[in-house]
Protein backbone atom coordinates (compact mmCIF):
# COMPACT_ATOMS: atom_id res chain seq x y z
CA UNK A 1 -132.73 -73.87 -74.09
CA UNK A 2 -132.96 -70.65 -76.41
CA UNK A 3 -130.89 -70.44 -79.60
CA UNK A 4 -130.77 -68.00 -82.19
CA UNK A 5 -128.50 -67.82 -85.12
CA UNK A 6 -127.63 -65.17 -87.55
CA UNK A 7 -131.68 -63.71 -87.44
CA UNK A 8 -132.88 -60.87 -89.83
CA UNK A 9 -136.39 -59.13 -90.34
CA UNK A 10 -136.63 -56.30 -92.70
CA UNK A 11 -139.74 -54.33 -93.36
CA UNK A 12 -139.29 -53.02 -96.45
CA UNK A 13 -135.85 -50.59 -96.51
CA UNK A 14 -135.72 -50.88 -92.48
CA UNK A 15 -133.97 -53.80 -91.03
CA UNK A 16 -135.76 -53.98 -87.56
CA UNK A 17 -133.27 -57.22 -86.43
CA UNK A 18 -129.94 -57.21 -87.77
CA UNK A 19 -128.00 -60.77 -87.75
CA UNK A 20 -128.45 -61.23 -84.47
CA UNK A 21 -127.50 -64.36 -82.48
CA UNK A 22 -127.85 -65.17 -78.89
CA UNK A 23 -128.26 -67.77 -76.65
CA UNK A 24 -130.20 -68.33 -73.33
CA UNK A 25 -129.43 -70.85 -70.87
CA UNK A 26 -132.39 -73.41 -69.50
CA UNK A 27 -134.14 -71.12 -66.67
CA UNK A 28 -132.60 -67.87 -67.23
CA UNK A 29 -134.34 -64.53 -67.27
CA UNK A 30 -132.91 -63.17 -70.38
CA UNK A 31 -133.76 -59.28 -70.29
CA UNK A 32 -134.02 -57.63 -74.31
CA UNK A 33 -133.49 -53.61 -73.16
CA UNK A 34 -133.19 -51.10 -75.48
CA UNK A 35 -135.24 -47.63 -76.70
CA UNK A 36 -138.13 -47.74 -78.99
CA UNK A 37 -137.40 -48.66 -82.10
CA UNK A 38 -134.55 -50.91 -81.34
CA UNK A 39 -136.11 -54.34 -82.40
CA UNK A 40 -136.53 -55.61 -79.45
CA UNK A 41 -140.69 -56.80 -79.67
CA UNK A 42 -139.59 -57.70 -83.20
CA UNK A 43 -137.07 -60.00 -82.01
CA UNK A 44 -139.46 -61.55 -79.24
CA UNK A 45 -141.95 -62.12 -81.87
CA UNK A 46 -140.22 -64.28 -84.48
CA UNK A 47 -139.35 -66.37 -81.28
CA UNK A 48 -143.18 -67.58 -81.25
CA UNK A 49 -143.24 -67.35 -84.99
CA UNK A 50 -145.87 -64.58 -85.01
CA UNK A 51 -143.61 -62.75 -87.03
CA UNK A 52 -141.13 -64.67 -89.47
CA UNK A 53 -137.75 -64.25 -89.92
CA UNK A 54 -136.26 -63.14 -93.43
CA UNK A 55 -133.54 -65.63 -92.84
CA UNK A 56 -131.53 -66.90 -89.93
CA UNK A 57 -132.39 -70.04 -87.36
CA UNK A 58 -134.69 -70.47 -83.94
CA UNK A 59 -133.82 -73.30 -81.72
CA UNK A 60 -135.60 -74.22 -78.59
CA UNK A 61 -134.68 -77.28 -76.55
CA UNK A 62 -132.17 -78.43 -79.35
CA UNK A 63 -135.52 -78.22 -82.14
CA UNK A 64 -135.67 -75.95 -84.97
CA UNK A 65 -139.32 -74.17 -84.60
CA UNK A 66 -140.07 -74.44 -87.55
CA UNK A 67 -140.16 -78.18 -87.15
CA UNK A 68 -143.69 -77.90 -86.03
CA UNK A 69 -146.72 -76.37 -86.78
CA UNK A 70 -147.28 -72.52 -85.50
CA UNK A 71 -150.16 -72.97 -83.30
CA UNK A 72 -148.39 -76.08 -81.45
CA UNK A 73 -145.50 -73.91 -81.12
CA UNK A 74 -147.11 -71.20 -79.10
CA UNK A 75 -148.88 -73.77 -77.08
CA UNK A 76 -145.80 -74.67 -75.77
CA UNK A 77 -145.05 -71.19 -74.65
CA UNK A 78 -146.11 -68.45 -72.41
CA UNK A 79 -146.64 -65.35 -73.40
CA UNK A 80 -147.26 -62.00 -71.92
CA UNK A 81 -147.74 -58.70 -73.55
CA UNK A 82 -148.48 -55.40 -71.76
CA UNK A 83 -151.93 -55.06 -71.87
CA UNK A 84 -152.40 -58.15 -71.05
CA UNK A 85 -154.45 -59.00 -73.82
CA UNK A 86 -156.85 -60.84 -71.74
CA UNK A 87 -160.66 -62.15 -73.56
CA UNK A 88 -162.90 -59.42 -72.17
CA UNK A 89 -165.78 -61.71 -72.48
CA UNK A 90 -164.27 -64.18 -70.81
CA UNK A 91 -164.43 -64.67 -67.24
CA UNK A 92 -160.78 -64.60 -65.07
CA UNK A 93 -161.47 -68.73 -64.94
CA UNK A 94 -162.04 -68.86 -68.40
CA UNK A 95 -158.71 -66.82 -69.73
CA UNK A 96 -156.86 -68.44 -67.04
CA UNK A 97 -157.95 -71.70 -68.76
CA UNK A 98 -157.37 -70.53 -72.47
CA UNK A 99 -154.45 -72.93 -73.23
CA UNK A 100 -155.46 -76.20 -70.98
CA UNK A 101 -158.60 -76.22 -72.68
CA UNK A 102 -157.40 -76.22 -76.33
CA UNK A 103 -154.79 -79.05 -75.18
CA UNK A 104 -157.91 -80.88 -74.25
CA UNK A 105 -157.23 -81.24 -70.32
CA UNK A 106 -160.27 -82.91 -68.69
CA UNK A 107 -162.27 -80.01 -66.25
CA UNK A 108 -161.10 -81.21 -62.63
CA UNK A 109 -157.25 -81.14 -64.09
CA UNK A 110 -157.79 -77.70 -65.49
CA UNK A 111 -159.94 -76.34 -62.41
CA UNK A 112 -156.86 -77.43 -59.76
CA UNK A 113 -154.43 -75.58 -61.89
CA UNK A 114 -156.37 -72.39 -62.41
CA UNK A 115 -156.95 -72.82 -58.53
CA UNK A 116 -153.32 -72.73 -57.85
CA UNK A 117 -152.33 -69.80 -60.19
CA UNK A 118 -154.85 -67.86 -58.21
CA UNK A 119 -153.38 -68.22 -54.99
CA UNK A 120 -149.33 -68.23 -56.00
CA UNK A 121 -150.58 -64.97 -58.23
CA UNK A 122 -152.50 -63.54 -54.75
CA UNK A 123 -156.02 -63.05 -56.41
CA UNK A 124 -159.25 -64.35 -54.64
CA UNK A 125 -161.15 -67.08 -55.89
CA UNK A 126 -163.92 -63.75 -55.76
CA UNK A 127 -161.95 -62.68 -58.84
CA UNK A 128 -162.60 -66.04 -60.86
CA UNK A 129 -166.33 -65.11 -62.13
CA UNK A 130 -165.19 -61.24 -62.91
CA UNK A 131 -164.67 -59.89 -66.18
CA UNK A 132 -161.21 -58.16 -66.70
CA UNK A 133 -162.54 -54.72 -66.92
CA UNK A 134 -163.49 -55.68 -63.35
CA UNK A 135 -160.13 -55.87 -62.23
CA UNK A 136 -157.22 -53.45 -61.01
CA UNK A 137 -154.65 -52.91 -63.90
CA UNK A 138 -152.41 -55.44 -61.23
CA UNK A 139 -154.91 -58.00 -61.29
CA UNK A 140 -155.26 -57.90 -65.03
CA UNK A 141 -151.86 -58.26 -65.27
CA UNK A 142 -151.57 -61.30 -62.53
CA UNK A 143 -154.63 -62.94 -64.66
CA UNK A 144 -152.35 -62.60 -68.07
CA UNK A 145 -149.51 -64.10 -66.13
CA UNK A 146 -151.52 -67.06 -64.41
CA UNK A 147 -152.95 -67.36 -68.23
CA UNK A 148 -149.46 -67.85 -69.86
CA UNK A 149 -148.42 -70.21 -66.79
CA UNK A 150 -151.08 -72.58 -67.50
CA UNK A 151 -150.29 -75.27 -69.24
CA UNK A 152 -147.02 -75.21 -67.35
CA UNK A 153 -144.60 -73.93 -70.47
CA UNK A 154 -140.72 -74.47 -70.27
CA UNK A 155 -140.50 -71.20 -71.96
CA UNK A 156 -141.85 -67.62 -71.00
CA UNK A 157 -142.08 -64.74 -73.27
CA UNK A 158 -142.85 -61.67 -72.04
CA UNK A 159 -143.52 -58.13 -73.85
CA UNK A 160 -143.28 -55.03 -71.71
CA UNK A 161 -145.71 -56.90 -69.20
CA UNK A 162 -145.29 -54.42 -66.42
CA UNK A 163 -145.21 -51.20 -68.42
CA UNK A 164 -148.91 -50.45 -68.19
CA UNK A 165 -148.86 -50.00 -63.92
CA UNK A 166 -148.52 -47.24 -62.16
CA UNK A 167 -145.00 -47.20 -60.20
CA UNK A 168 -146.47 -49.03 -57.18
CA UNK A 169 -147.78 -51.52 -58.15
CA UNK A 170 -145.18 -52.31 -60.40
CA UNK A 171 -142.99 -52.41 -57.42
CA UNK A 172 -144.88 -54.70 -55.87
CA UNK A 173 -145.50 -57.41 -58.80
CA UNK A 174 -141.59 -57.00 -59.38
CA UNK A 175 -141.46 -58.24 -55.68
CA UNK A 176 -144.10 -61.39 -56.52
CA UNK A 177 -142.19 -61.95 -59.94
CA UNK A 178 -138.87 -62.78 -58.19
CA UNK A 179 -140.49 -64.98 -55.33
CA UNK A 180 -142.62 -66.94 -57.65
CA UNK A 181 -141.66 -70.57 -57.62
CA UNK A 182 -143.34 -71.02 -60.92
CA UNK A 183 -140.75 -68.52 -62.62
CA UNK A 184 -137.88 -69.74 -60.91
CA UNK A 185 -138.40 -73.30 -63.25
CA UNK A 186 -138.82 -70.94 -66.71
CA UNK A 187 -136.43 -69.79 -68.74
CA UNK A 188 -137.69 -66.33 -69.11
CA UNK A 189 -136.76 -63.57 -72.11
CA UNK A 190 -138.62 -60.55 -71.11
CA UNK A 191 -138.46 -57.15 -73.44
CA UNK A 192 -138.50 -53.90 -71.61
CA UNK A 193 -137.31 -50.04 -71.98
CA UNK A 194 -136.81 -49.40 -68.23
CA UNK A 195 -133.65 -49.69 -67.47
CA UNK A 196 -134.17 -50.37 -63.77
CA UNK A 197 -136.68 -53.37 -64.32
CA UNK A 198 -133.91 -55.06 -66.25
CA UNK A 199 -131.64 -54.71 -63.60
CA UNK A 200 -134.12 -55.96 -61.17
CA UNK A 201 -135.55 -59.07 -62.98
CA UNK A 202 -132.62 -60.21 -65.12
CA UNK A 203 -129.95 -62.96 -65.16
CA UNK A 204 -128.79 -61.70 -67.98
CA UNK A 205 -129.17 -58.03 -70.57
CA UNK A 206 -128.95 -57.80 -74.17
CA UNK A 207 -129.06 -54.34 -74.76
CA UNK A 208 -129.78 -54.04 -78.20
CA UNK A 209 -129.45 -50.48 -80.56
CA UNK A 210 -130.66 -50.22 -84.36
CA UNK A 211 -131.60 -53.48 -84.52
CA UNK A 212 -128.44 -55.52 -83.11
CA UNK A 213 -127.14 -56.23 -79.83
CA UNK A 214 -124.54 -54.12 -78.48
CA UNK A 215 -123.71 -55.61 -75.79
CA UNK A 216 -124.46 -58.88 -73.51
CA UNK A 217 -124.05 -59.74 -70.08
CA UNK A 218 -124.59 -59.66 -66.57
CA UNK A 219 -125.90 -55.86 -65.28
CA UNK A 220 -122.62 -56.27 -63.10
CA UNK A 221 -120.81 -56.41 -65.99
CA UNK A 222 -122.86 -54.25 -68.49
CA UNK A 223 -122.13 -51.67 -65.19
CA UNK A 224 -118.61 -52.03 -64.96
CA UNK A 225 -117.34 -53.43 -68.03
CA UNK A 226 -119.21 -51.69 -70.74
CA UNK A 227 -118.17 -52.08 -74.73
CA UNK A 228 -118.73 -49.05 -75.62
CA UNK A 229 -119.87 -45.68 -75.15
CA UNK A 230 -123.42 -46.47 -76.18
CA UNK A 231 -123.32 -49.15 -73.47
CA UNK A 232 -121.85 -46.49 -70.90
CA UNK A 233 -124.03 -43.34 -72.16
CA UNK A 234 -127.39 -45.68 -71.63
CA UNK A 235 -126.63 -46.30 -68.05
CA UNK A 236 -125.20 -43.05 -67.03
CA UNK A 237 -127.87 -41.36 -65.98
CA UNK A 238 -129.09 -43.81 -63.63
CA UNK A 239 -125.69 -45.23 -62.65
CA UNK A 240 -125.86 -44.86 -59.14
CA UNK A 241 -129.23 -46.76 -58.42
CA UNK A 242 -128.47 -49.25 -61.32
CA UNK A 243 -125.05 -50.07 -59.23
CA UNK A 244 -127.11 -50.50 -55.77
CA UNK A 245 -129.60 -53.03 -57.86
CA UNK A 246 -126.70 -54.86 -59.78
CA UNK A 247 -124.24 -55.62 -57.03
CA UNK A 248 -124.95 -58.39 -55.00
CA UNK A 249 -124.34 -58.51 -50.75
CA UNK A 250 -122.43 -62.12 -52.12
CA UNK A 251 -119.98 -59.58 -54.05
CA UNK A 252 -119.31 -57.31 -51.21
CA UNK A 253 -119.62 -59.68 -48.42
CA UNK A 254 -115.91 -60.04 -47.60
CA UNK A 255 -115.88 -56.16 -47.02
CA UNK A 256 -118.67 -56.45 -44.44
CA UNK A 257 -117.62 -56.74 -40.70
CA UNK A 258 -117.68 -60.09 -38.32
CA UNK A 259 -120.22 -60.66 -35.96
CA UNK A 260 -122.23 -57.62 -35.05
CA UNK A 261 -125.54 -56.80 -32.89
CA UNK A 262 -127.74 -59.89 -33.93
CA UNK A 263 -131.26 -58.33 -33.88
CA UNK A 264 -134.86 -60.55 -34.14
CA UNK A 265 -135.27 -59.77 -37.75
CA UNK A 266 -135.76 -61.84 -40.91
CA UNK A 267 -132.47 -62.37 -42.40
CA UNK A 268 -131.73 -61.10 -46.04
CA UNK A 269 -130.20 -63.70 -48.64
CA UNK A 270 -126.78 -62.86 -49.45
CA UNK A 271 -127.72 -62.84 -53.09
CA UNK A 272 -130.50 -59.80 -52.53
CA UNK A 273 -128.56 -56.29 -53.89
CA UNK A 274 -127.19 -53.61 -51.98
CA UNK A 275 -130.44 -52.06 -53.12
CA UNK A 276 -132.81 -54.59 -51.55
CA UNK A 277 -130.53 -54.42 -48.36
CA UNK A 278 -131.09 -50.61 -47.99
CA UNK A 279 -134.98 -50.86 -48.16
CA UNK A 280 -134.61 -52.96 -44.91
CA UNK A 281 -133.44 -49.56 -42.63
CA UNK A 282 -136.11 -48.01 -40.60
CA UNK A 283 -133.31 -45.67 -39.51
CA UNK A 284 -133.25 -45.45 -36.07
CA UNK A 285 -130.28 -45.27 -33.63
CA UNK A 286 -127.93 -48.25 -33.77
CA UNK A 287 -130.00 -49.49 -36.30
CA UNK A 288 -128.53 -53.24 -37.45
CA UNK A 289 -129.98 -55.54 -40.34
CA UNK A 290 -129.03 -59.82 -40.34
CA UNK A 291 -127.37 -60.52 -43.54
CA UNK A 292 -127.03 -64.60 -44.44
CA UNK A 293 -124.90 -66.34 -46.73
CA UNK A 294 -126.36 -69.54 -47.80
CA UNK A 295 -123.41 -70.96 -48.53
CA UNK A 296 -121.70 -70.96 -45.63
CA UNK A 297 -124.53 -70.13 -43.58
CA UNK A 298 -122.72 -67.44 -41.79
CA UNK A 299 -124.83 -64.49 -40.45
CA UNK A 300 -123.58 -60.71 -40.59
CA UNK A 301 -125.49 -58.33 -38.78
CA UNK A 302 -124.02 -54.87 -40.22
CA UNK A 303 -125.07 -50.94 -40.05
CA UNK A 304 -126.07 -48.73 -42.46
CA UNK A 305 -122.50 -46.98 -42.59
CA UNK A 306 -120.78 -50.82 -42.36
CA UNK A 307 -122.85 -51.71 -45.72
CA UNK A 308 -122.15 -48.68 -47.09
CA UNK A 309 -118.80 -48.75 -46.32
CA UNK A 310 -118.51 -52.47 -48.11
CA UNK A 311 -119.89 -51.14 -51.27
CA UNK A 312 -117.34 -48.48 -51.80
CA UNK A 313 -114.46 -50.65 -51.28
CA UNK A 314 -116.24 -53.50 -53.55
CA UNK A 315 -116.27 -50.33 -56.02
CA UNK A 316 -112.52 -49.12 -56.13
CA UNK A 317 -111.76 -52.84 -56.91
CA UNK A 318 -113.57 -52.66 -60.30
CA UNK A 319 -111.74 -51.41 -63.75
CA UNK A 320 -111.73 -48.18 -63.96
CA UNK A 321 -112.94 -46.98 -67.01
């Protein structure tokens, strides 16, 4: 969906992106990580063409974007920034409706679509005459998401979008962002500097240093095959956690035991991490939780120690560094 060749963007004696080149598959969430400074937001820009490239090429959907005008461009994609830059003198209808009205929709079209944003996004239709500095910092946020889902882009750009919330409610619209049907038809390249909200919300890292990416992949493989030692160095510190987020109960499922005490619980999807798996225990005695792999549809009901156990020998079978 997402091609880009050989890009550069100097400002003046700094080159902020440094013949890079990437490509992202049609509805993956491609995650740009990396510390301040790296080039990351300047790299999401040129994508959308509010910044231009000093040379290099943009494809989306096999079309060079500069094949069109700006403005149509960014009509034709999402976009997300971390304060959500929401109108505030426009009402939550009226940014929700931003984009459908300057493609000209007709008022019932664009009132059913800003109806169903608000209900897949979990605001009340309470919320559609308020002004956004009548909103939560999570509702803002929602609103600037339903906004950039209007018009129903292929393509979703996203700048730090949740680094502005407090730590539970980021949690929590982490949670929505992964069960939203609308997402799960985008392809998605998000920027962000926490480490463990690329591991959560990405397909795929490019973990990008002075301007260039070191490394891209997988956070399974950025985890246990890194390049370098910048690659291992940014991770270290947060390794453990990282590991329980990145590996998947589909990549440890042939450790876990048979059968098991089948419980009257919700069953977790075989590709939820280790991490999402753990969250499950209410730790009590004899405590089980009802795995399922949807491939096979085979159930696993497993203990904490029988999960835990599967993870470490999952572990010893990956290079050692």
């Amino acid at each position: 969906m997402i091609k880009v060749e050989n890009l550069v963007k100097s400002f003046g004696t700094v080159k902020a992106v440094d013949n890079i080149s990437f490509e992202v598959n049609d509805g993956e969430n491609m995650v740009l990580l990396g510390t301040s400074g790296c080039g990351k937001t300047t790299l999401l820009k040129m994508l959308n063409r509010l910044i231009e490239p000093d040379s290099g090429s943009i494809t989306i959907n096999n079309e060079n974007i500069n094949a069109q005008p700006a403005e149509d461009l960014r009509r034709n994609m999402g976009y997300v920034l971390q304060n959500n830059g929401l109108f505030p003198h426009y009402t939550v209808a009226q940014n929700i409706a931003v984009v459908p009205s300057l493609l000209k929709w007709d008022k019932a079209k664009t009132l059913s679509r800003v109806d169903e944003l608000i209900q897949k996004l979990h605001l009340s239709k309470d919320h559609l005459d308020a002004y956004p500095h009548e909103l939560s910092g999570g509702q803002q946020q929602r609103v600037g998401l339903a906004r950039a889902l209007a018009a129903n882009p292929p393509v979703l750009l996203m700048d730090e979008p949740f680094g502005a919330l407090d730590n539970v409610t980021r949690s929590k619209i982490h949670d929505e962002f992964k069960a939203l049907d609308e997402l799960k038809r985008k392809t998605i390249i998000m920027v962000t500097h926490d480490v463990q909200e690329a591991f959560e919300l990405a397909d795929r890292i490019a973990l990008m240093d002075n301007g260039r990416i070191v490394q891209t992949g997988t956070p399974t493989e950025l985890l246990f095959n890194p390049v370098n030692d910048f690659v291992r160095g940014f991770l270290q510190h947060q390794r453990l956690q990282l590991e329980l987020r990145a590996v998947k109960l589909a990549n440890i499922w042939d450790y876990l035991p048979t059968g098991g005490r089948k419980i009257n619980t919700s069953l977790i999807p075989a590709t939820a991490g280790v991490w999402e798996a753990l969250k499950n225990f209410k730790f009590f005695p004899r405590e089980t939780i009802n795995l399922l792999n949807q491939q096979n549809r085979e159930v696993k009901s497993v203990t904490f120690d029988e999960l835990m156990s599967a993870y470490s020998q999952f572990k010893i079978q990956q290079p050692h560094e």
